[in-house]
Protein backbone atom coordinates (compact mmCIF):
# COMPACT_ATOMS: atom_id res chain seq x y z
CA UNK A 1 39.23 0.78 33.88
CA UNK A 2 37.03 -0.21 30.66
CA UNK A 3 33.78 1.61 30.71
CA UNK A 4 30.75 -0.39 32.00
CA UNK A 5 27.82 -1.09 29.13
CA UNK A 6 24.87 -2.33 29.98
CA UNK A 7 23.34 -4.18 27.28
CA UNK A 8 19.64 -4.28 27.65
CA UNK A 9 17.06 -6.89 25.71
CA UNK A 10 13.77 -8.24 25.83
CA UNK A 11 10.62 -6.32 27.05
CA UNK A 12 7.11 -6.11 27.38
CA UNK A 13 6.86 -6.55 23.35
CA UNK A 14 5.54 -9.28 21.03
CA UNK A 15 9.02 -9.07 19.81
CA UNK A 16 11.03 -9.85 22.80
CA UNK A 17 12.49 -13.19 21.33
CA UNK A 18 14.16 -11.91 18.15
CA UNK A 19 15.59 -8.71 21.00
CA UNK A 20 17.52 -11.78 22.65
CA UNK A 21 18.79 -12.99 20.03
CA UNK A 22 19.89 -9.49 18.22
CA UNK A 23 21.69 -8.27 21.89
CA UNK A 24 23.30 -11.79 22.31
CA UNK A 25 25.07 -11.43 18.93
CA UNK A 26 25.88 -7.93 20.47
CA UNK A 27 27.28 -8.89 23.23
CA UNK A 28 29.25 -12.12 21.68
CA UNK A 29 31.23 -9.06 19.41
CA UNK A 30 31.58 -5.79 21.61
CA UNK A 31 34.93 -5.36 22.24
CA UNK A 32 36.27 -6.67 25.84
CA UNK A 33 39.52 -4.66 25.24
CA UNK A 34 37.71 -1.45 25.52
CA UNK A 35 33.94 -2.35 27.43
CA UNK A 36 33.15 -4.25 30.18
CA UNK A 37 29.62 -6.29 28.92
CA UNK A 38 26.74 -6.07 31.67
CA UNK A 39 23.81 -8.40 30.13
CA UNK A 40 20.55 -7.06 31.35
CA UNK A 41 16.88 -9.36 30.71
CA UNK A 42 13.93 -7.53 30.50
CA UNK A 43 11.55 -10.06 30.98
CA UNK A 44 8.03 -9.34 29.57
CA UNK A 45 6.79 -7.83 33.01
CA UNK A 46 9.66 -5.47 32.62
CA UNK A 47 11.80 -6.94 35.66
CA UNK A 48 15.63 -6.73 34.97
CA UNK A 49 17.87 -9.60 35.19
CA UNK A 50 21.68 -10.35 34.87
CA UNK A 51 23.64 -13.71 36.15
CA UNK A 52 26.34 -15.86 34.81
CA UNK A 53 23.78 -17.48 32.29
CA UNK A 54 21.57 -14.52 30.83
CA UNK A 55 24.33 -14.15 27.66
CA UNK A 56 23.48 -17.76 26.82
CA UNK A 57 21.07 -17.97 24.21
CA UNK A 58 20.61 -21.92 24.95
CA UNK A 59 19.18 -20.77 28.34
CA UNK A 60 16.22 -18.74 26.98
CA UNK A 61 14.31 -22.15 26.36
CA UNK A 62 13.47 -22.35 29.69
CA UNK A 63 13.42 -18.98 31.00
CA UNK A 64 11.86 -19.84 34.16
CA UNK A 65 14.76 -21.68 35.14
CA UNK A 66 17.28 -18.81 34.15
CA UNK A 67 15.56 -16.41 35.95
CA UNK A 68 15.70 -18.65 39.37
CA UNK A 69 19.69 -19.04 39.01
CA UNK A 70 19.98 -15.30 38.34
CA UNK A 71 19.37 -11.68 40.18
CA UNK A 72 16.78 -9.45 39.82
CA UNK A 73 18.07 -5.55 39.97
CA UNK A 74 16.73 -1.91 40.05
CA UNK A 75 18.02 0.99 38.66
CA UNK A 76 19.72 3.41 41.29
CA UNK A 77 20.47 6.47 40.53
CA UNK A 78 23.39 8.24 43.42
CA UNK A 79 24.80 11.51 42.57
CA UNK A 80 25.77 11.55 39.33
CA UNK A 81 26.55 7.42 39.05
CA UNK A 82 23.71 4.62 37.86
CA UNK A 83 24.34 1.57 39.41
CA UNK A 84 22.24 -1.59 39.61
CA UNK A 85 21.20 -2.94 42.72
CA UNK A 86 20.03 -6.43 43.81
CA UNK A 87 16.28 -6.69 44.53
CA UNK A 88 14.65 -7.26 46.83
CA UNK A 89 17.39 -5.52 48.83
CA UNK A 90 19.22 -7.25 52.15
CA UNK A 91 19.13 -5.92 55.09
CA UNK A 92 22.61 -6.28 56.11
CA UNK A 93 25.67 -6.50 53.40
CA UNK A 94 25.87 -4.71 50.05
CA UNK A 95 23.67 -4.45 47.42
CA UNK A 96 25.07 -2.77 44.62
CA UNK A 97 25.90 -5.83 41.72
CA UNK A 98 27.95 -3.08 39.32
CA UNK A 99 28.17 0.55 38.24
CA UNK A 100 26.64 1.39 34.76
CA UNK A 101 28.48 3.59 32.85
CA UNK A 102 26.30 3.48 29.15
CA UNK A 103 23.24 1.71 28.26
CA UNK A 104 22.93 -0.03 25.25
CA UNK A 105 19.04 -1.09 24.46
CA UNK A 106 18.86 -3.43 21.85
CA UNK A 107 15.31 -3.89 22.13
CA UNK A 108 12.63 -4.58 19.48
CA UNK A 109 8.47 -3.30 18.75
CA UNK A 110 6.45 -1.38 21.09
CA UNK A 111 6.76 -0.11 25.15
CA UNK A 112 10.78 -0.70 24.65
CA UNK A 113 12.04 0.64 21.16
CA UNK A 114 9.52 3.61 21.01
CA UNK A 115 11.15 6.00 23.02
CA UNK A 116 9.39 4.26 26.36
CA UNK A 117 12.85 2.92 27.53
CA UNK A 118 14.68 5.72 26.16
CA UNK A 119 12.71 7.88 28.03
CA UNK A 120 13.16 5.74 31.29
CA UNK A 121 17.22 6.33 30.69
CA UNK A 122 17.44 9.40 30.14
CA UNK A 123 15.92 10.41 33.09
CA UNK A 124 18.78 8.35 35.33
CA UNK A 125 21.19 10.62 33.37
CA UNK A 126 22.91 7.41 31.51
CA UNK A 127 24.42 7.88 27.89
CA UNK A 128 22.12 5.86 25.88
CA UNK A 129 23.22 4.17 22.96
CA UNK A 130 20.82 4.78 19.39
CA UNK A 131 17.78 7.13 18.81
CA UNK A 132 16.46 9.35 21.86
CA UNK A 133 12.88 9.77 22.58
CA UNK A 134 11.69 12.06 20.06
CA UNK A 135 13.22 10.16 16.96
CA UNK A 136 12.61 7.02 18.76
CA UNK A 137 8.91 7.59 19.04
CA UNK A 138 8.53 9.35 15.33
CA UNK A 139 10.25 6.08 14.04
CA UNK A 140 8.02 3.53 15.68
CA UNK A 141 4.51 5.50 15.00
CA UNK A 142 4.55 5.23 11.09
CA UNK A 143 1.52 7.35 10.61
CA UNK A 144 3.94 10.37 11.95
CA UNK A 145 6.61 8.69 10.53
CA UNK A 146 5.17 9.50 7.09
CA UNK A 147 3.90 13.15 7.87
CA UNK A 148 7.47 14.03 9.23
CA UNK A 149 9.24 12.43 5.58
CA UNK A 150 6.39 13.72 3.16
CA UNK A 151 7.06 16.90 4.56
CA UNK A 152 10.18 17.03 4.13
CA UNK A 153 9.72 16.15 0.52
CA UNK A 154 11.25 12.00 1.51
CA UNK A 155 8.47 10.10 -1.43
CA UNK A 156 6.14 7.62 1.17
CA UNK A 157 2.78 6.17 -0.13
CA UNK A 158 -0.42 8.02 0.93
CA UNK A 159 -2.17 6.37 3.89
CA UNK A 160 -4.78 6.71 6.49
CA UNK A 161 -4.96 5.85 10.07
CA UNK A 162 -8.05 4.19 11.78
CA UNK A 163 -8.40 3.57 15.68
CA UNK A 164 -10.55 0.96 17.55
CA UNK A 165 -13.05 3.57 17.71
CA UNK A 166 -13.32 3.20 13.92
CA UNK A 167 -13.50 -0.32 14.21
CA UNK A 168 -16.84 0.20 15.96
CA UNK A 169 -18.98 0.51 12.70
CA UNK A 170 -16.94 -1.97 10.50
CA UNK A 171 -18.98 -1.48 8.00
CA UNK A 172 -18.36 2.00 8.02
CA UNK A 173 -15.13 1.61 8.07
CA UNK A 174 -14.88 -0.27 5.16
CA UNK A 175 -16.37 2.06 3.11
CA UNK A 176 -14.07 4.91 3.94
CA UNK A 177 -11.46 2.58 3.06
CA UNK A 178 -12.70 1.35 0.01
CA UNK A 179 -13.55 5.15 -1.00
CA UNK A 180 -9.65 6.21 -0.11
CA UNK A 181 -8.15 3.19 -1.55
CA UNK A 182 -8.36 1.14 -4.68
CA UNK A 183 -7.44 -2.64 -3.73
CA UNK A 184 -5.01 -4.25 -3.63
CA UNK A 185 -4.42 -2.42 0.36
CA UNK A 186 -1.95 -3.24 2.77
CA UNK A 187 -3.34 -2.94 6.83
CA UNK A 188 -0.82 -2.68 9.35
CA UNK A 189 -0.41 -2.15 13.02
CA UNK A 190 0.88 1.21 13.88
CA UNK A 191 3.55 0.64 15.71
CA UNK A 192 4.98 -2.81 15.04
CA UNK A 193 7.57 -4.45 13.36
CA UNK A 194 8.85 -7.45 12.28
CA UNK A 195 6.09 -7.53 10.07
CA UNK A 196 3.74 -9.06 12.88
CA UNK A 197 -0.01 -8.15 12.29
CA UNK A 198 -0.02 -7.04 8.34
CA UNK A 199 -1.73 -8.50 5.55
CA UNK A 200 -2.49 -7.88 1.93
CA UNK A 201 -6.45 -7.32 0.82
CA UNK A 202 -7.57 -7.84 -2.75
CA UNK A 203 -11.00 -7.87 -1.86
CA UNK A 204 -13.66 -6.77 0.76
CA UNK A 205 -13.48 -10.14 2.40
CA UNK A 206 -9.72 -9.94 2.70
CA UNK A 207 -10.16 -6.69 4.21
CA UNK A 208 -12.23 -7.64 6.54
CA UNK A 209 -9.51 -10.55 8.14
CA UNK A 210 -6.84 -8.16 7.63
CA UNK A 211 -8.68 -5.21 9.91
CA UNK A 212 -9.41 -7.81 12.38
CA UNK A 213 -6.06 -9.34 12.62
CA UNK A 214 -4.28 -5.53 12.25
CA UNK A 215 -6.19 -4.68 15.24
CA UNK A 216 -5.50 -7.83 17.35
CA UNK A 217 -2.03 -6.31 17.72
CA UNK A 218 -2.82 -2.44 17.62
CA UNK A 219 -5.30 0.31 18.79
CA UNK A 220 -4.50 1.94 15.67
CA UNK A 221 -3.90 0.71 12.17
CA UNK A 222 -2.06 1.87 8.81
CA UNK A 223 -4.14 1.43 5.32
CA UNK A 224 -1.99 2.01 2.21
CA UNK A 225 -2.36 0.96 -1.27
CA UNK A 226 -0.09 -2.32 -1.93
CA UNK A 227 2.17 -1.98 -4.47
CA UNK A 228 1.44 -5.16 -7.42
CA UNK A 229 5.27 -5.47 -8.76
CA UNK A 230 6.79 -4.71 -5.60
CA UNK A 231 10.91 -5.25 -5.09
CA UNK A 232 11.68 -4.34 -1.89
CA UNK A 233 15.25 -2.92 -0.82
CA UNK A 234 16.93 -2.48 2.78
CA UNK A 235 19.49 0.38 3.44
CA UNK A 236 21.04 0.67 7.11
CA UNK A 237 22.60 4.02 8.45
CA UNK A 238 24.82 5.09 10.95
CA UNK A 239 25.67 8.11 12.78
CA UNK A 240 24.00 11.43 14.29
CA UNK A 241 22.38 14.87 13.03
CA UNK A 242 26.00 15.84 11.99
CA UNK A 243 27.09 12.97 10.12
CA UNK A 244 25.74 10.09 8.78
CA UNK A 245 26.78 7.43 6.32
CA UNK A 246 24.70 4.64 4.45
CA UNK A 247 25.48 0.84 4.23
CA UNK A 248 25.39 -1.74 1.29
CA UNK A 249 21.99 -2.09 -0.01
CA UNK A 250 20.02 -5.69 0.31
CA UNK A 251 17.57 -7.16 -1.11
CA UNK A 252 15.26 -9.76 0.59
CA UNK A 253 14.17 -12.65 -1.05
CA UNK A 254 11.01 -13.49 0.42
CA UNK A 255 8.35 -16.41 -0.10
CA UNK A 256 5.28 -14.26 -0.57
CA UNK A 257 4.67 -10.57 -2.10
CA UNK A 258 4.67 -9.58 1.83
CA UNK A 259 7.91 -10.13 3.65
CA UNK A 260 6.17 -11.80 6.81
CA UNK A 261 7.58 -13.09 10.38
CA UNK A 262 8.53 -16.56 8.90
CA UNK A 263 10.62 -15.24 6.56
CA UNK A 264 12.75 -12.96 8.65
CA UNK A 265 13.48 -15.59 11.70
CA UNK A 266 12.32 -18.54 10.89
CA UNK A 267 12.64 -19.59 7.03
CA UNK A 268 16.26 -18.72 7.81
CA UNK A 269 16.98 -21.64 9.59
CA UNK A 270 19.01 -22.82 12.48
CA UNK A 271 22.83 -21.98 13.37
CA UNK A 272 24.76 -20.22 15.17
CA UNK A 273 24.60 -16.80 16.87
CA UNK A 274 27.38 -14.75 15.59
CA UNK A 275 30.69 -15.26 17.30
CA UNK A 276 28.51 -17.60 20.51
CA UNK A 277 27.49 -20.92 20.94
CA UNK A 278 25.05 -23.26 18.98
CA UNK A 279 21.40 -21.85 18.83
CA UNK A 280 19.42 -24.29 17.66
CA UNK A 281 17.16 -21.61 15.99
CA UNK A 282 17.15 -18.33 13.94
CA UNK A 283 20.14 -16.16 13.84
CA UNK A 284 17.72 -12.99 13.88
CA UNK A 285 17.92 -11.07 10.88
CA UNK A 286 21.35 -12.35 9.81
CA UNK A 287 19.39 -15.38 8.89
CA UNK A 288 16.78 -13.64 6.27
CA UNK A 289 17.35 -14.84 2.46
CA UNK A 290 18.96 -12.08 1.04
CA UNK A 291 20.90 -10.41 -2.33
CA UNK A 292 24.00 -8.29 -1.47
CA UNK A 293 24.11 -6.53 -2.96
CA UNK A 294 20.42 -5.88 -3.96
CA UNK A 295 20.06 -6.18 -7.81
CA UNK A 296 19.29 -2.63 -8.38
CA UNK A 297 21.27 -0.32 -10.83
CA UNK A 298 24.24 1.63 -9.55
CA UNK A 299 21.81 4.66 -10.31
CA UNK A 300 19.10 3.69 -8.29
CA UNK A 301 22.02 2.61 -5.44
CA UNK A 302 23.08 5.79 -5.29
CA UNK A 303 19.03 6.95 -5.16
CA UNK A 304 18.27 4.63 -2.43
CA UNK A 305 21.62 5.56 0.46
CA UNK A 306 21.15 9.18 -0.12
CA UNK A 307 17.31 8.96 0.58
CA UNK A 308 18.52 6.83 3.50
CA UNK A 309 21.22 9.26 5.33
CA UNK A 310 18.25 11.93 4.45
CA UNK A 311 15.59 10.33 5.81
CA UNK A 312 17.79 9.77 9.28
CA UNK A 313 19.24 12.95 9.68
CA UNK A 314 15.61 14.18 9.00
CA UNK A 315 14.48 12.26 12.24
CA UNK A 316 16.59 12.31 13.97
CA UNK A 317 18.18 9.25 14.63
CA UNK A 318 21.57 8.25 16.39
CA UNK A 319 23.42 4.86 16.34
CA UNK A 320 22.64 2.67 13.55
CA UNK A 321 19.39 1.90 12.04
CA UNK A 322 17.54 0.36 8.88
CA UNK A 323 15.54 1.81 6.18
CA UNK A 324 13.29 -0.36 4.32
CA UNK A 325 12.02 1.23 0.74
CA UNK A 326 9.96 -0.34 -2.10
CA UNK A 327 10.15 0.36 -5.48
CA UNK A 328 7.57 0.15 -7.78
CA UNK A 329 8.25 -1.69 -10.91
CA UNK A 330 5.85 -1.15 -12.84
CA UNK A 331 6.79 2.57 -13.05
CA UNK A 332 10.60 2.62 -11.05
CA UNK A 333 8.84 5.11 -8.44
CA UNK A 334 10.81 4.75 -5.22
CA UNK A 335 9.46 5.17 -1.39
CA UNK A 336 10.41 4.73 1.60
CA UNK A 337 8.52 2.16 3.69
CA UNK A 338 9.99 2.34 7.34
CA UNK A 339 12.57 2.54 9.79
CA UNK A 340 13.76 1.01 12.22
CA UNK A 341 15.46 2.48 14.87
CA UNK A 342 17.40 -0.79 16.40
CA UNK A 343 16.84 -2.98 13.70
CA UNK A 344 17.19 -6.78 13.99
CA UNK A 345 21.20 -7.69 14.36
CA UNK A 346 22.13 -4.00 14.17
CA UNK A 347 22.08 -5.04 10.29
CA UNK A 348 25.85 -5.49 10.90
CA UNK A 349 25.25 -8.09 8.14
CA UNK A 350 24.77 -4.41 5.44
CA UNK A 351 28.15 -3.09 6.71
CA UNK A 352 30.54 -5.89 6.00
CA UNK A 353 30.22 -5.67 2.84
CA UNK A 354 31.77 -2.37 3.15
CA UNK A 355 34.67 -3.39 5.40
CA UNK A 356 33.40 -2.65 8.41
CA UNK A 357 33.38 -5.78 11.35
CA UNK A 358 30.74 -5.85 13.50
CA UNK A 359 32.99 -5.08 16.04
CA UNK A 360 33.49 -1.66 14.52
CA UNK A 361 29.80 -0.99 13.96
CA UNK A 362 29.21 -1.62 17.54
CA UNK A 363 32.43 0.50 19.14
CA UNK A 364 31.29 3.23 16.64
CA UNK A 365 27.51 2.96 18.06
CA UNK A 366 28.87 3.46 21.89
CA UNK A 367 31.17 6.81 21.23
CA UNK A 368 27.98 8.06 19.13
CA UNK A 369 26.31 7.68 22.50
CA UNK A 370 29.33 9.17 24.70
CA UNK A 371 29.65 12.41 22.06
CA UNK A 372 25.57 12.97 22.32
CA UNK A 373 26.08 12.81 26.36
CA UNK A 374 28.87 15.64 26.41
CA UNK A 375 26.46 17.60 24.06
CA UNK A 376 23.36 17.20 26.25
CA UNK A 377 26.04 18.63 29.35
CA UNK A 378 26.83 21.71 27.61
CA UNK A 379 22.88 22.71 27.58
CA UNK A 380 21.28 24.91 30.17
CA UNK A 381 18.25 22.96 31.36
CA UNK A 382 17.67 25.21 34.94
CA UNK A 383 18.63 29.20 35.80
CA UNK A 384 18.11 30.45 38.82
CA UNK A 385 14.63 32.26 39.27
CA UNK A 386 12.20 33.63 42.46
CA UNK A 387 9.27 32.38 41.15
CA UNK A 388 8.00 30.15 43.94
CA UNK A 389 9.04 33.44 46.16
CA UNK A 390 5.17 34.39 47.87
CA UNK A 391 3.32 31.65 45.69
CA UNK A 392 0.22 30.98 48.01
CA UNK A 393 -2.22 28.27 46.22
CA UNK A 394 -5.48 27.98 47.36
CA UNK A 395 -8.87 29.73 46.56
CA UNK A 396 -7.97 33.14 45.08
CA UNK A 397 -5.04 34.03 47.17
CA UNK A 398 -3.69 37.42 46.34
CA UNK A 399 -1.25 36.91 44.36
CA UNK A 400 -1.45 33.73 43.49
CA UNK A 401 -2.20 33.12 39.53
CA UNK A 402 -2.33 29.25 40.55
């Protein structure tokens, strides 16, 4: 019997579109040989779906519709098997739709790829494809993001974090900015991605619209300088804490100095999701303009992958993910932007280059998961103990340090 794998997209997230189409490309190339595919929606009040339909990106147009011809499930946890069951539950007949075997989140931004569904897996006791909680969370926060690399000696630009609080006395905040900072600054949400929410400030005006649209999407926001003669450079990784091997390196061509929403999943055009049926839209990340490889010197190649495997075995992370650096021209200073921990399309388009299908990438990303579970049964997480023995709580029992 092939082992069941849920693959899980959408979410409560403002990037819940581009997780539909990054899982659908999944799904269109796992291998059927080996997996049985279980589609799981998330829709954006965290209800879970699966039906006939919810692999077809065409339906997602009119969601409302897909969500009337399909089943809404729960996650059951019996024993030592996850299975999801059909919701609101009948009274007579059975409700369990499948058996879960591994879950496979290909999820995108914040309450799904930060460690929030991660966490929500772990505790049914599923193997769970990618980054855990801990690295999960690290990667998504970029303010402890940073402090974890810098001190690790991994070279990311200085920054400073503000919170809503700060936001308060604007003008205030302002000046500590402009006393940290020399412009040009960059302001970004904390814990976003697909660069939703950032902008570039030359000035104090610029500032201004950049801290009120950084904190339209955030209760906390980035400030970093902004690099003037920036080339920007993408390196994905897979594997664990053991072993871990870097991709192809890209470089993408974008149509400002910021690489912004547009450019990632929209500039790119319409076509087809990978190995599925017509779109009619963006193709996720596959889409982006791109060089690979990036035109960078074999030197600085070499530079770029090794601070990429470091920088996820420093974290971490598990699966496959993407490491976004920028080098400075003006002075060939490299640093590592961010990372993200299920980036748009898996990046399967990094390891082709190198020979590897994306039917490999993914069947690689599932045992990852599967070796990480038998490691997590081999720890001791309980030992027998008399501790609760003649506890009394209440108002100074004797006894009782409660």
């Amino acid at each position: 019997m092939n082992l069941k794998v849920a693959v899980i997209f959408g979410g409560k997230s403002t990037e819940h579109e581009i997780s539909i189409i990054s899982a659908i490309q999944a799904i269109k190339s796992i291998n059927r040989d080996k997996y049985e595919v279980i589609p799981v929606y998330m829709t954006k009040n965290n209800d879970y779906y699966v039906g006939e339909d919810i692999d077809k990106i065409e339906e997602y147009t009119h969601i409302p519709q897909l969500l009337k011809k399909s089943t809404q499930v729960i996650w059951v946890k019996d024993g030592d098997r996850v299975s999801l069951h059909r919701y609101p539950m009948k009274k007579f007949g059975n409700n369990i739709i499948t058996q879960v075997d591994v879950a496979f989140p290909i999820v995108h931004g914040t309450n799904v790829e930060d460690g929030t569904l991660q966490g929500f897996l772990a505790t049914l006791g599923l193997p769970v494809v990618g980054c855990d909680v801990l690295s999960s969370a690290v990667g998504m926060n970029k303010y402890v993001m940073k402090t974890v690399l810098k001190d690790n000696n991994i070279p990311v630009l200085d920054c400073k974090c503000y919170t809503w609080k700060d936001y308060e006395d604007v003008d205030g905040l302002v000046a500590k900015i402009e006393t940290a900072f020399s412009y040009p600054v960059i302001i970004k949400p904390l814990n976003l991605g697909s660069s939703i929410g950032i902008k570039k400030a030359s000035d104090r005006d610029e500032l201004l619209e950049a801290l009120e649209l950084g904190f339209e999407f955030s209760k906390k926001i980035l400030v970093e300088h902004a690099i003037s003669e920036l080339k920007e450079i993408n390196c994905s990784v897979l594997g664990d804490y053991e072993s871990a091997e870097a991709s192809e390196c890209e470089e993408p061509v974008n149509s400002d100095d910021i690489l912004t929403f547009e450019d990632k999943y929209i500039n790119g055009g319409k076509g087809t999701v990978k190995g599925g049926a017509k779109s009619g839209g963006s193709k996720g990340m596959a889409s982006l303009k791109r060089k690979i490889p990036a035109d960078i010197t074999p030197k600085m190649r070499d530079r770029i992958r090794k601070m990429a495997v470091d920088a996820f075995i420093c974290l971490g992370c598990s699966g496959v993910s993407r490491i976004d650096f920028m080098i400075d021209m003006s002075c060939g200073e490299v640093y590592l932007n961010e990372i993200n921990t299920i980036p748009g399309s898996l990046a399967f388009y990094l390891w082709e280059p190198l020979g590897m299908k994306y039917e490999h990438l993914l069947d690689n990303m599932i045992q990852l998961a599967l070796k990480a579970d038998r490691e997590n049964h081999k720890v001791v997480y309980s030992f027998e103990t008399n501790v609760l023995e003649g506890v009394h709580l209440g108002g100074g029992t004797k006894g009782s340090k409660m």
